[in-house]
PDB file of N, CA and C in Angstrom:
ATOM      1  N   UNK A   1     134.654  89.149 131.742  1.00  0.00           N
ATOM      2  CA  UNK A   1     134.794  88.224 130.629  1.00  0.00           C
ATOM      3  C   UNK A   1     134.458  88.975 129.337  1.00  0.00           C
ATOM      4  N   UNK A   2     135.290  89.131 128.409  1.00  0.00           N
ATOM      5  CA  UNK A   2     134.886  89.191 126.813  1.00  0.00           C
ATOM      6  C   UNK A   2     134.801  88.447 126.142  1.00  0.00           C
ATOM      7  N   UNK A   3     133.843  88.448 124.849  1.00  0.00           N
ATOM      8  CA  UNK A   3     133.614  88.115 124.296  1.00  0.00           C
ATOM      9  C   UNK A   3     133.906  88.579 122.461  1.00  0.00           C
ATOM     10  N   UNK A   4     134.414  87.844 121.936  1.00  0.00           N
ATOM     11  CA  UNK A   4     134.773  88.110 120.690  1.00  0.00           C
ATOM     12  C   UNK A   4     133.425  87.730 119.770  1.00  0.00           C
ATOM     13  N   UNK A   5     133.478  88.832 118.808  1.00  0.00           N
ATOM     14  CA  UNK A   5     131.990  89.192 117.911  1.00  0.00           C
ATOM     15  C   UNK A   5     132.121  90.084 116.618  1.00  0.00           C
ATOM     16  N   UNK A   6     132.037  89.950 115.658  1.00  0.00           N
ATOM     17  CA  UNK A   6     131.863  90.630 114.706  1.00  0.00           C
ATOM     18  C   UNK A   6     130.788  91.272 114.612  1.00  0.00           C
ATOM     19  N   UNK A   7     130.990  93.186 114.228  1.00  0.00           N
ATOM     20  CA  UNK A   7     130.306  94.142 114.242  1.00  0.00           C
ATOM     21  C   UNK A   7     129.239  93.521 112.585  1.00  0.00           C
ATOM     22  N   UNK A   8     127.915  93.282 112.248  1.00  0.00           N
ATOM     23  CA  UNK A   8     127.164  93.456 111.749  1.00  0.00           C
ATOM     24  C   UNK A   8     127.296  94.919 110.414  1.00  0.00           C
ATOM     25  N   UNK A   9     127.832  95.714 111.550  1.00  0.00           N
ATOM     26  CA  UNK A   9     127.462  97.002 110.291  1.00  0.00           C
ATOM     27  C   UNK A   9     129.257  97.151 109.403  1.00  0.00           C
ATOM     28  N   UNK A  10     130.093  97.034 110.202  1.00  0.00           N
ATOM     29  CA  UNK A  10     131.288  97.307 109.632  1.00  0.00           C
ATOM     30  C   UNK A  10     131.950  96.299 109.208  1.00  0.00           C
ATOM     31  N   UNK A  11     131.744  94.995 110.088  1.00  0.00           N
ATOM     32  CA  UNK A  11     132.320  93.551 110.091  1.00  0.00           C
ATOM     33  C   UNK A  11     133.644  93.695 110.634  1.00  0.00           C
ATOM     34  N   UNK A  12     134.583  94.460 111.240  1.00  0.00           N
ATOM     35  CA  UNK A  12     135.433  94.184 111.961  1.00  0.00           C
ATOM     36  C   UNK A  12     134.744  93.425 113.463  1.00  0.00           C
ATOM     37  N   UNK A  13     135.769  92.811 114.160  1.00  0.00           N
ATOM     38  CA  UNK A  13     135.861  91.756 114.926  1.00  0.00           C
ATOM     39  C   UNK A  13     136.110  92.905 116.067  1.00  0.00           C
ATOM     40  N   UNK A  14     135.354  92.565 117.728  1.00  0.00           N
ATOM     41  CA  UNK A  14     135.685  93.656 118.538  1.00  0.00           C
ATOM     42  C   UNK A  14     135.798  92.466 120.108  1.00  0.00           C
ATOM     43  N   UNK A  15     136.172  92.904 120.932  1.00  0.00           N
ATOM     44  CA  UNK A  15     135.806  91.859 122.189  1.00  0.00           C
ATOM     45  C   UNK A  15     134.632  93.089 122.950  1.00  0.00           C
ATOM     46  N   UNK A  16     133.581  92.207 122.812  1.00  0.00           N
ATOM     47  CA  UNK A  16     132.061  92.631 123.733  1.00  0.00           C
ATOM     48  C   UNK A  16     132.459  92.771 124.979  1.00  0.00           C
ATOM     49  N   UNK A  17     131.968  93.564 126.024  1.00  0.00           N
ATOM     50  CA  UNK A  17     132.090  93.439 127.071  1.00  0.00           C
ATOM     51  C   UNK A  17     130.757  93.106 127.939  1.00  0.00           C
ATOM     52  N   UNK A  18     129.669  92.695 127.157  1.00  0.00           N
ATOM     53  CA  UNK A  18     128.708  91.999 127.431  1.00  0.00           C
ATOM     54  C   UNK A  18     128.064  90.946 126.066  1.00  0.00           C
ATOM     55  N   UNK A  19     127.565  89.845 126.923  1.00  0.00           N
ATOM     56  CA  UNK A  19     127.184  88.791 125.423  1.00  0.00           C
ATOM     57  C   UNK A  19     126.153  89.138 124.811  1.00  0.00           C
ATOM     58  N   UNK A  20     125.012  90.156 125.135  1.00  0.00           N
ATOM     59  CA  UNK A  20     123.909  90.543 124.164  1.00  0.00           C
ATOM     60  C   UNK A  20     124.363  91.958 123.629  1.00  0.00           C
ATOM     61  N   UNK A  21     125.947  92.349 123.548  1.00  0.00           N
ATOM     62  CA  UNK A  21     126.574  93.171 122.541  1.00  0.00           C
ATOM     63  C   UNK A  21     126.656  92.929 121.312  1.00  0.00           C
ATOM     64  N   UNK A  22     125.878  93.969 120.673  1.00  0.00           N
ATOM     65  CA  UNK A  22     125.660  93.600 119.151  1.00  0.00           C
ATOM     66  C   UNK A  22     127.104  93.911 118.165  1.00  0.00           C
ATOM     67  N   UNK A  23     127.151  95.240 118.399  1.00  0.00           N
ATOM     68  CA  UNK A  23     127.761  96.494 117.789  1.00  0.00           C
ATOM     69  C   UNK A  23     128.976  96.815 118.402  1.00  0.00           C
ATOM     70  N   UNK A  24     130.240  97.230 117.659  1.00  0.00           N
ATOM     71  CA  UNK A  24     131.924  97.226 117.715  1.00  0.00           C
ATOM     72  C   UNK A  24     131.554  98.697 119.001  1.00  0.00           C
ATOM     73  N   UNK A  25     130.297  99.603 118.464  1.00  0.00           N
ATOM     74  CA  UNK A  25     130.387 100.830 118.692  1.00  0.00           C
ATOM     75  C   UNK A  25     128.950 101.588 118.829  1.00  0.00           C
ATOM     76  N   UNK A  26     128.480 102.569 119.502  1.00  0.00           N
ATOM     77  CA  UNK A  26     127.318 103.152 118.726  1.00  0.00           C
ATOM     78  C   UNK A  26     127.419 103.936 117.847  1.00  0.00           C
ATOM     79  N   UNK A  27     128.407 104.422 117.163  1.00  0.00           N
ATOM     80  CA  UNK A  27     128.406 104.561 115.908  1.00  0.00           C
ATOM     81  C   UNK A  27     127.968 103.522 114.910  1.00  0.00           C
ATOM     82  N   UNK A  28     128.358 102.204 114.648  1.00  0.00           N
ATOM     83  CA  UNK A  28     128.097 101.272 114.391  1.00  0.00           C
ATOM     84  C   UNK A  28     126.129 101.140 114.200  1.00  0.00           C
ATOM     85  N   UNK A  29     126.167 101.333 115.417  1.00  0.00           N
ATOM     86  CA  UNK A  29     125.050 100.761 116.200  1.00  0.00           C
ATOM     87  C   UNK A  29     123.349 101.704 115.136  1.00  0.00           C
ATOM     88  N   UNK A  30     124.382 103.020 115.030  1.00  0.00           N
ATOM     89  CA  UNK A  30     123.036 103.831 114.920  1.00  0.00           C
ATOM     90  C   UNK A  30     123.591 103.912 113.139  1.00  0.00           C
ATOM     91  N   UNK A  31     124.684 103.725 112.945  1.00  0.00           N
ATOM     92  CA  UNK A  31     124.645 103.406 111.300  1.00  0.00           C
ATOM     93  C   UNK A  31     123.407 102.218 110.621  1.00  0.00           C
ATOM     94  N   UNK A  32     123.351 101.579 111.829  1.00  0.00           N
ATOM     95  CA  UNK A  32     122.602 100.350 111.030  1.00  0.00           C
ATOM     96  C   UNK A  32     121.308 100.325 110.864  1.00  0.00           C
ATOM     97  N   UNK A  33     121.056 100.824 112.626  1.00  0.00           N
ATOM     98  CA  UNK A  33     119.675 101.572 112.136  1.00  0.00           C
ATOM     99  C   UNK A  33     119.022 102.185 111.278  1.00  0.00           C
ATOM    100  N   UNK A  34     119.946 103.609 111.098  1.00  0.00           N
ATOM    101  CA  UNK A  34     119.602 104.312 110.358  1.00  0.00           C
ATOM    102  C   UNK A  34     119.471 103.752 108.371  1.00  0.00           C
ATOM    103  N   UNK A  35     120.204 103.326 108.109  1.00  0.00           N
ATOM    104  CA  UNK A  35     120.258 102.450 106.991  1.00  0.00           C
ATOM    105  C   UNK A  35     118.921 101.725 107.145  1.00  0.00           C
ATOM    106  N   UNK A  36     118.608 100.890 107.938  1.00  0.00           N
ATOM    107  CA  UNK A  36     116.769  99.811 108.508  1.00  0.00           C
ATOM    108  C   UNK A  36     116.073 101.215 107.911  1.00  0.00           C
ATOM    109  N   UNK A  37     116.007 102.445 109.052  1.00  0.00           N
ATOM    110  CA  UNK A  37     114.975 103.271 108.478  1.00  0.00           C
ATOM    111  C   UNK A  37     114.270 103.618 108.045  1.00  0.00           C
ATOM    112  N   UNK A  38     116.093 104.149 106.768  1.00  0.00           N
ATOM    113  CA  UNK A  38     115.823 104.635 105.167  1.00  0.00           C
ATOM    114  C   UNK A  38     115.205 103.878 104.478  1.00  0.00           C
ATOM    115  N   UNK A  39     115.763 102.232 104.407  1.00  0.00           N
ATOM    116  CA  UNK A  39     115.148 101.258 103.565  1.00  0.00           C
ATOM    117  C   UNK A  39     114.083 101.226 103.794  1.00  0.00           C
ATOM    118  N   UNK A  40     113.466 101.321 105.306  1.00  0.00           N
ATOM    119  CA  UNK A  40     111.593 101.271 105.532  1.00  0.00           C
ATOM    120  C   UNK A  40     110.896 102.632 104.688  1.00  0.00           C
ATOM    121  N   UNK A  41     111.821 103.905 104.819  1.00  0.00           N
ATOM    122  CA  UNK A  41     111.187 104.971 104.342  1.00  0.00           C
ATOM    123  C   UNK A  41     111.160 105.344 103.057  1.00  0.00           C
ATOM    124  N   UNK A  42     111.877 105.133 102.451  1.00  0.00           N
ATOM    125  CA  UNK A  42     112.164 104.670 100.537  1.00  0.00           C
ATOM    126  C   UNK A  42     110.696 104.579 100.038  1.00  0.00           C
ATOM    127  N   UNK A  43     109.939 103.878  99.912  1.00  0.00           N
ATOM    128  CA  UNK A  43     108.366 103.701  99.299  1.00  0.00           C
ATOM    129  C   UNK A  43     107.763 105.211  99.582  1.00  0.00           C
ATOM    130  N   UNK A  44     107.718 105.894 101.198  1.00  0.00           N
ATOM    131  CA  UNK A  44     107.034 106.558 101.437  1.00  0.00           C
ATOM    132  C   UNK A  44     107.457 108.100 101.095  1.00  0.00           C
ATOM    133  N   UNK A  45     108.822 107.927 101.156  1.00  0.00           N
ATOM    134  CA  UNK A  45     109.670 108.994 100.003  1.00  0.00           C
ATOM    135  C   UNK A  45     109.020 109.541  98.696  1.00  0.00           C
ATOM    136  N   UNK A  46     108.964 108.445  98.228  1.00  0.00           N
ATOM    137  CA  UNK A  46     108.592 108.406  96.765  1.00  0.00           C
ATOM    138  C   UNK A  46     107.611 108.833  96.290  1.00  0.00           C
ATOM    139  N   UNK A  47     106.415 108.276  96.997  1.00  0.00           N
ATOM    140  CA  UNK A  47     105.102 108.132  97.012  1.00  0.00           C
ATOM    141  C   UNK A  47     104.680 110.051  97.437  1.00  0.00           C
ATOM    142  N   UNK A  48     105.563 110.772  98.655  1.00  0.00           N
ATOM    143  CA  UNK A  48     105.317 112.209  98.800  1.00  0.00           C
ATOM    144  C   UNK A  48     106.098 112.816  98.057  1.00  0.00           C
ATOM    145  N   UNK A  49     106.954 112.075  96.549  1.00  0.00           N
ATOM    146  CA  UNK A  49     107.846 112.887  95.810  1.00  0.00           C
ATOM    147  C   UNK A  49     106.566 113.053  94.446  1.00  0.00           C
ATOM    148  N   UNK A  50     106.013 112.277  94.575  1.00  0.00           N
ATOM    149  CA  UNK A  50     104.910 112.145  92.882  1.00  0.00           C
ATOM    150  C   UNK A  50     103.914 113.231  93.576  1.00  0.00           C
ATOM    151  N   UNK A  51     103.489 112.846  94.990  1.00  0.00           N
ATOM    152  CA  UNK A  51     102.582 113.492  95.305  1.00  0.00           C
ATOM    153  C   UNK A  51     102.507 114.821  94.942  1.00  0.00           C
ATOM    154  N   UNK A  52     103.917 115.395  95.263  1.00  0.00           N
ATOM    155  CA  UNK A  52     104.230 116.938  95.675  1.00  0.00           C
ATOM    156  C   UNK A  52     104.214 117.430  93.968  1.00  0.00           C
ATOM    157  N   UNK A  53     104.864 116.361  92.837  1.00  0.00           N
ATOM    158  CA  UNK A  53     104.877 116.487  91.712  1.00  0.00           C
ATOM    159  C   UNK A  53     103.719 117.248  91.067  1.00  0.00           C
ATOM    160  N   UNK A  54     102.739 116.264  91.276  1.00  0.00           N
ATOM    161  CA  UNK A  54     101.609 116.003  90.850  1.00  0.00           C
ATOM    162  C   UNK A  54     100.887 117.710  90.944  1.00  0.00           C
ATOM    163  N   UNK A  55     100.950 118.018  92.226  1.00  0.00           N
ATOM    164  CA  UNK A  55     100.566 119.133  92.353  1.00  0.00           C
ATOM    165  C   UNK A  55     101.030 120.467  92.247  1.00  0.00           C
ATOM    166  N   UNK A  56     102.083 120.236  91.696  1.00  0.00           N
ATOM    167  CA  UNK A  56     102.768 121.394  91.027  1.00  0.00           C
ATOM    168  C   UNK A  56     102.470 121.637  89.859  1.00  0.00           C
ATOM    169  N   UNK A  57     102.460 120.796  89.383  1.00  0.00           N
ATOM    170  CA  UNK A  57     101.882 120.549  88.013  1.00  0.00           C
ATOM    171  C   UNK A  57     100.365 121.155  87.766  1.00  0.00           C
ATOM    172  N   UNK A  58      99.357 120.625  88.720  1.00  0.00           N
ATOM    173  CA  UNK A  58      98.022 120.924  88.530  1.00  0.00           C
ATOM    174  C   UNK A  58      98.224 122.398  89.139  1.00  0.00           C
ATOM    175  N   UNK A  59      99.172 123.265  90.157  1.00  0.00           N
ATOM    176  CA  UNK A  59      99.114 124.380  90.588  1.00  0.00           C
ATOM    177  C   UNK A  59      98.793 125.183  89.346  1.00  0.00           C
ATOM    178  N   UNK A  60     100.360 124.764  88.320  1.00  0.00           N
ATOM    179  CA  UNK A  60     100.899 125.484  86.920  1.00  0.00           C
ATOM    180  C   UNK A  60      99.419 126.270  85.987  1.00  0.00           C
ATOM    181  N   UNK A  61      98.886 124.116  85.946  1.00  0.00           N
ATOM    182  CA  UNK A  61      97.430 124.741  84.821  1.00  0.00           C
ATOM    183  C   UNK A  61      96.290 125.414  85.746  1.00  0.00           C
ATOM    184  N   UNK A  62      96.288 125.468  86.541  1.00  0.00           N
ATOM    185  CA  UNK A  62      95.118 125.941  88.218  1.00  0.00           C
ATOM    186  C   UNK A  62      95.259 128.117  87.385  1.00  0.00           C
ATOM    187  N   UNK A  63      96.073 128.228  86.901  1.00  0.00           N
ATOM    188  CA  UNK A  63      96.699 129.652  86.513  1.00  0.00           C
ATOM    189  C   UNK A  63      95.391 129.826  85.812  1.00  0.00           C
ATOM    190  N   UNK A  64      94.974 128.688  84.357  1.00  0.00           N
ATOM    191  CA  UNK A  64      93.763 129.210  83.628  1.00  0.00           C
ATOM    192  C   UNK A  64      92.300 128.437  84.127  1.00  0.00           C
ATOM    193  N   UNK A  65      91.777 129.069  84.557  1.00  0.00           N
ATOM    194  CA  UNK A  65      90.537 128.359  85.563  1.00  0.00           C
ATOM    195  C   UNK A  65      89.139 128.443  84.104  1.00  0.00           C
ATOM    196  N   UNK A  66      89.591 128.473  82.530  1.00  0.00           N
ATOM    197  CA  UNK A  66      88.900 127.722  82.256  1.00  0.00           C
ATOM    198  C   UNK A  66      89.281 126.477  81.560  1.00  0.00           C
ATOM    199  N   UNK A  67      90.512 126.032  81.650  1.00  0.00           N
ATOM    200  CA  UNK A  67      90.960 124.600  81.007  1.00  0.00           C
ATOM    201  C   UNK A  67      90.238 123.660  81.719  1.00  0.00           C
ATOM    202  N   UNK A  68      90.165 122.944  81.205  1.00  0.00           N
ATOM    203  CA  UNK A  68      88.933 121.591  80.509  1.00  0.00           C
ATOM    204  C   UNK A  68      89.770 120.274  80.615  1.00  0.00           C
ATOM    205  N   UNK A  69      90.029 119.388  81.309  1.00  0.00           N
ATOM    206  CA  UNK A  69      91.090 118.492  80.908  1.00  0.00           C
ATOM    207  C   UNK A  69      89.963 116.889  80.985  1.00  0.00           C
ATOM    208  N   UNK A  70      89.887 116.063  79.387  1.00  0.00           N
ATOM    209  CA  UNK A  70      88.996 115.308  79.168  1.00  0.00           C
ATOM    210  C   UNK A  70      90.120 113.965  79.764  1.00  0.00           C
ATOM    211  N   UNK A  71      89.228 113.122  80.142  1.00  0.00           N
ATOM    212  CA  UNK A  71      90.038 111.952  81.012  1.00  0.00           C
ATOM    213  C   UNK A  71      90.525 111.261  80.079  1.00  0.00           C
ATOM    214  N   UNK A  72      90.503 110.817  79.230  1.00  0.00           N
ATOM    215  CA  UNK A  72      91.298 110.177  78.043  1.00  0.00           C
ATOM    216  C   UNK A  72      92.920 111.330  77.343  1.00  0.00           C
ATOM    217  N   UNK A  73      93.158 111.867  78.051  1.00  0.00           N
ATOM    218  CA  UNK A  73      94.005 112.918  77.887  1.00  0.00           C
ATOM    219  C   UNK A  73      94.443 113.797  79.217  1.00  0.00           C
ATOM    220  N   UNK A  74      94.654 112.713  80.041  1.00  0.00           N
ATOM    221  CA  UNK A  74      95.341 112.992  81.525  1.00  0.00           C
ATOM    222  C   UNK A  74      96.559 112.742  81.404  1.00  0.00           C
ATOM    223  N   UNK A  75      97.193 111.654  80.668  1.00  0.00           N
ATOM    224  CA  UNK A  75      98.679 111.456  80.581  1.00  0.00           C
ATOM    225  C   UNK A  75      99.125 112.351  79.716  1.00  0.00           C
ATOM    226  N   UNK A  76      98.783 112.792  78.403  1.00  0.00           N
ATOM    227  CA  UNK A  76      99.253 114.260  77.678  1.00  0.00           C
ATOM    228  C   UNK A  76      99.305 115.208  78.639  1.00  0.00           C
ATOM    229  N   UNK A  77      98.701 115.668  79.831  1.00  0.00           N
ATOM    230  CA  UNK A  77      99.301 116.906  80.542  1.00  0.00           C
ATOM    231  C   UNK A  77      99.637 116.555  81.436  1.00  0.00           C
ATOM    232  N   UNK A  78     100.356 115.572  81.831  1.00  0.00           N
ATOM    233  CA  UNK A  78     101.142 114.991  82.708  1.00  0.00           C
ATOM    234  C   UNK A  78     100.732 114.588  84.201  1.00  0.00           C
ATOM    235  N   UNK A  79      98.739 114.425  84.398  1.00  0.00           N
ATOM    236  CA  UNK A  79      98.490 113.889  85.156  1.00  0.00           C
ATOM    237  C   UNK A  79      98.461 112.504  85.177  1.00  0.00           C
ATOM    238  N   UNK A  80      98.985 111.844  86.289  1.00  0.00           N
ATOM    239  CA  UNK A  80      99.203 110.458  86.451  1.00  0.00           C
ATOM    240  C   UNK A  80      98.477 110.271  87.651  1.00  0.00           C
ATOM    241  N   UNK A  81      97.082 109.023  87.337  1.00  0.00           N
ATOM    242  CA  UNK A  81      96.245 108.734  88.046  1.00  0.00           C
ATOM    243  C   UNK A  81      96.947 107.887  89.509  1.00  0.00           C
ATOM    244  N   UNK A  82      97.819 107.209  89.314  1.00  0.00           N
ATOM    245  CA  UNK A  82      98.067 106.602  90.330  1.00  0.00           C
ATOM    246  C   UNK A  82      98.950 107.156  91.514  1.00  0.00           C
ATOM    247  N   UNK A  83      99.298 108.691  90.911  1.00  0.00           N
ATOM    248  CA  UNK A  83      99.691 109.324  91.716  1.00  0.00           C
ATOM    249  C   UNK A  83      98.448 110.038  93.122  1.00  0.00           C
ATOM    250  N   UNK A  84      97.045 110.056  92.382  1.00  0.00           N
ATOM    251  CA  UNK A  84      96.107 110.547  93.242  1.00  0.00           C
ATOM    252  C   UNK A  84      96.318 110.008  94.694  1.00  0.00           C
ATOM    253  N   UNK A  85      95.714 110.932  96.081  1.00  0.00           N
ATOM    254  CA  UNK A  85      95.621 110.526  97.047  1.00  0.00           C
ATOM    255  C   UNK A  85      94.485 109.730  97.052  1.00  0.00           C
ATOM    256  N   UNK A  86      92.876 110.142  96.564  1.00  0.00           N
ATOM    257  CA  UNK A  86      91.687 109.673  97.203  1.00  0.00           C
ATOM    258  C   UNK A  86      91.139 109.915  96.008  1.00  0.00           C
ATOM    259  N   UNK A  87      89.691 108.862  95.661  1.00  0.00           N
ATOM    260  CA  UNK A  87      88.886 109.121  94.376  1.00  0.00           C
ATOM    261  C   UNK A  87      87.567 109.026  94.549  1.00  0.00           C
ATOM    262  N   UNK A  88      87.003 110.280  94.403  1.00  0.00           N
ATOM    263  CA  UNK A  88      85.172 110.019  94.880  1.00  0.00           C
ATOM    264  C   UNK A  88      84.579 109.637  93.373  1.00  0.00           C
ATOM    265  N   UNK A  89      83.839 109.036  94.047  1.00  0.00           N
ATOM    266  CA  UNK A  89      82.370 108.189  93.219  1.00  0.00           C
ATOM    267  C   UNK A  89      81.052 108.444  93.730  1.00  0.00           C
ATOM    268  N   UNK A  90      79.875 108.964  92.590  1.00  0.00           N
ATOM    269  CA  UNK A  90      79.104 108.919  92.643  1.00  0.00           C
ATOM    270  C   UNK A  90      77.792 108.297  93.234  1.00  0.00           C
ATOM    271  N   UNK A  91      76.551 108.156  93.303  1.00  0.00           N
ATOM    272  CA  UNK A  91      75.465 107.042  93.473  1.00  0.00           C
ATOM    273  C   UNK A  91      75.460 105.907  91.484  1.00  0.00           C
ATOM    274  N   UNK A  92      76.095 107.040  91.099  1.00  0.00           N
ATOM    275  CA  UNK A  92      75.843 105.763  89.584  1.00  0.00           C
ATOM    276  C   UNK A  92      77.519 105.056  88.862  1.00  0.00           C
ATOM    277  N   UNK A  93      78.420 105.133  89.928  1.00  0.00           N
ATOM    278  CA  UNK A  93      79.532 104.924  89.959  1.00  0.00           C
ATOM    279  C   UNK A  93      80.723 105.686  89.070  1.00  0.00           C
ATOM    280  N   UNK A  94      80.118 106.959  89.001  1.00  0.00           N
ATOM    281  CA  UNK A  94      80.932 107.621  88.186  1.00  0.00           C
ATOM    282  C   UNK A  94      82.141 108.523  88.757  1.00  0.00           C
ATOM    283  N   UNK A  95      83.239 108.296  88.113  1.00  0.00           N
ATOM    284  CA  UNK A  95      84.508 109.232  88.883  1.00  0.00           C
ATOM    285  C   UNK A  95      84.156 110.549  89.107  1.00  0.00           C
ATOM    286  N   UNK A  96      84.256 111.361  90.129  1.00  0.00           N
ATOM    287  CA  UNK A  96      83.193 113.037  90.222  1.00  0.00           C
ATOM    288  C   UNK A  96      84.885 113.386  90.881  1.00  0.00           C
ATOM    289  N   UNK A  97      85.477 113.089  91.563  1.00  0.00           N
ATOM    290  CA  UNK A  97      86.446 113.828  91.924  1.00  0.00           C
ATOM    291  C   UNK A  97      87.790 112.822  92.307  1.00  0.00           C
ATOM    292  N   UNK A  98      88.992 113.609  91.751  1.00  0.00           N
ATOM    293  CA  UNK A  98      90.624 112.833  92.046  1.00  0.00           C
ATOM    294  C   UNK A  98      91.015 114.059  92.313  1.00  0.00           C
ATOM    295  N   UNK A  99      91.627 113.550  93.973  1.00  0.00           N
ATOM    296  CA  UNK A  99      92.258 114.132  95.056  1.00  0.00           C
ATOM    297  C   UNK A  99      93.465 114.101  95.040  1.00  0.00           C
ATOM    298  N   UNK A 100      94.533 114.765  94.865  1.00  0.00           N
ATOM    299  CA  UNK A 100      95.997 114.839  95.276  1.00  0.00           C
ATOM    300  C   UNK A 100      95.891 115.209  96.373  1.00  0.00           C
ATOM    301  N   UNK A 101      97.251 116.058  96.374  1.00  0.00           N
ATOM    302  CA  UNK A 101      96.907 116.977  97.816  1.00  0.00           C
ATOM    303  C   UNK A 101      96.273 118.378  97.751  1.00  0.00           C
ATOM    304  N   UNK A 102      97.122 119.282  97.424  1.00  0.00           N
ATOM    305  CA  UNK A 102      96.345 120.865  97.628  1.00  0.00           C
ATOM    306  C   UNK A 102      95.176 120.996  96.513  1.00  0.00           C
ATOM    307  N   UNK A 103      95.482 120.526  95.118  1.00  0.00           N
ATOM    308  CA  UNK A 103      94.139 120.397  94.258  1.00  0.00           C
ATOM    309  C   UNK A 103      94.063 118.964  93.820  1.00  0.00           C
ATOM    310  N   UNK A 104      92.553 119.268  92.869  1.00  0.00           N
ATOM    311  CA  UNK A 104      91.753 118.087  92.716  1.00  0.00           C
ATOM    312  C   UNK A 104      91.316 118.549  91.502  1.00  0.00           C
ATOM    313  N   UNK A 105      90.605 117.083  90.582  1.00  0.00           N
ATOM    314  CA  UNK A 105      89.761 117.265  89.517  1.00  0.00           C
ATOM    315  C   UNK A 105      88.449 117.063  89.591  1.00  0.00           C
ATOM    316  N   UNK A 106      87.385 117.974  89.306  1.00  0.00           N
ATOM    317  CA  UNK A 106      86.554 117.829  89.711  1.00  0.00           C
ATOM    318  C   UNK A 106      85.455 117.660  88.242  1.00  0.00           C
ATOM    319  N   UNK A 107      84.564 116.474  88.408  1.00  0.00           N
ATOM    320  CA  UNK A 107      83.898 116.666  87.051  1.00  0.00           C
ATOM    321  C   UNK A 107      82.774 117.564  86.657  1.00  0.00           C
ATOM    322  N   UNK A 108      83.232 118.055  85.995  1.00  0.00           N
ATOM    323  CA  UNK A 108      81.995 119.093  85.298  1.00  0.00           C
ATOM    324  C   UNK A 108      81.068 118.637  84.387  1.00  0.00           C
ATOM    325  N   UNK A 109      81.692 117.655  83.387  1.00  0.00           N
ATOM    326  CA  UNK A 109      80.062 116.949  82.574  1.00  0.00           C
ATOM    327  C   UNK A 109      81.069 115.340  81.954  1.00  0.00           C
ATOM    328  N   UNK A 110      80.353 114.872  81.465  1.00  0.00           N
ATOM    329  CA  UNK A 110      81.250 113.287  81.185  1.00  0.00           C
ATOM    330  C   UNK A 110      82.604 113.782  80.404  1.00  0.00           C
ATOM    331  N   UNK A 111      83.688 112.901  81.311  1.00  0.00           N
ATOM    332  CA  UNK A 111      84.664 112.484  81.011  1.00  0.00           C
ATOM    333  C   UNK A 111      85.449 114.114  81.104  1.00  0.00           C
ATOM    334  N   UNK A 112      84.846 115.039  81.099  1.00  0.00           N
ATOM    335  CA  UNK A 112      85.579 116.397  81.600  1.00  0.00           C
ATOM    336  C   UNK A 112      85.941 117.119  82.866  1.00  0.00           C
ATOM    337  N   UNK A 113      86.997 117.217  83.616  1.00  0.00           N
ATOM    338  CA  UNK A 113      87.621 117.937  84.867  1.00  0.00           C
ATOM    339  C   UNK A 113      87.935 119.517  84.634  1.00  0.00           C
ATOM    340  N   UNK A 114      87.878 119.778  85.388  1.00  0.00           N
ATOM    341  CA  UNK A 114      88.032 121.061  85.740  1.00  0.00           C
ATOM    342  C   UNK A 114      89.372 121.203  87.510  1.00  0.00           C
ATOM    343  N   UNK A 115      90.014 121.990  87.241  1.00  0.00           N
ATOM    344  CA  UNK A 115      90.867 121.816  88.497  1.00  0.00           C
ATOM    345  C   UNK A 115      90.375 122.667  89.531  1.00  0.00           C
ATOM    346  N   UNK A 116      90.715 122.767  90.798  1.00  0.00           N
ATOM    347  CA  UNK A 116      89.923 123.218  91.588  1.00  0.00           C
ATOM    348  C   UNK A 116      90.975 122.841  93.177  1.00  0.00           C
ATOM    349  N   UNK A 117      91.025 123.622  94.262  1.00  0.00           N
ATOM    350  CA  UNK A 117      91.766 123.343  95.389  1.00  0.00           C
ATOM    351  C   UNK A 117      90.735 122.259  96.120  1.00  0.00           C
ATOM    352  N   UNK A 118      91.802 121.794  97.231  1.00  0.00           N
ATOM    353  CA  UNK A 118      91.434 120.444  97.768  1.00  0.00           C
ATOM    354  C   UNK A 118      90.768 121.349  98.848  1.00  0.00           C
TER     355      UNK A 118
END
């Protein structure tokens, strides 16, 4: 017995040769998936595209190990906080270190970082 069904991923019309047949094809089949995936993996894309950014960037200035970068002047050299992985705090709640990945800022006296590997 077949069954007539429209393919989901292509929308042509196919006769199933079973009734919990989704798909015209597995071509079909793994197009659609793969599309589910991507759409699940999109955020996490992104999120290791700033990451990787981020630290290219801090590699660049990592060159002069005595730049000084004051936290009110993180977006002028193109660090973006919300790109950080992890953020340590003190016993008196003070920011002491922002973690990317390979480097970090580490505080040297108020409101001043220093870069430094993770």
């Amino acid at each position: 017995m077949t069954y007539t069904k429209q393919c989901p991923f292509c929308g042509e019309f196919f006769d199933a040769s079973r009734i919990d047949q989704i798909f015209c094809s597995s071509k079909c089949r793994n197009g659609f998936n793969n599309d589910i995936q991507a759409k699940l993996n999109a955020p996490y894309q992104s999120i290791a595209k700033n990451l990787k950014t981020q630290d290219e960037l801090l590699e660049k200035y990592s060159s002069n190990p005595n730049i000084l970068f004051h936290s009110e002047n993180f977006k002028q050299y193109g660090i973006i906080m919300d790109h950080a992985f992890r953020f340590h705090y003190d016993k008196s709640n003070n920011l002491t270190n922002i973690i990317f990945v390979k480097y970090q800022l580490v505080l040297v006296k108020q409101s001043l970082y220093k870069i430094a590997k993770s």
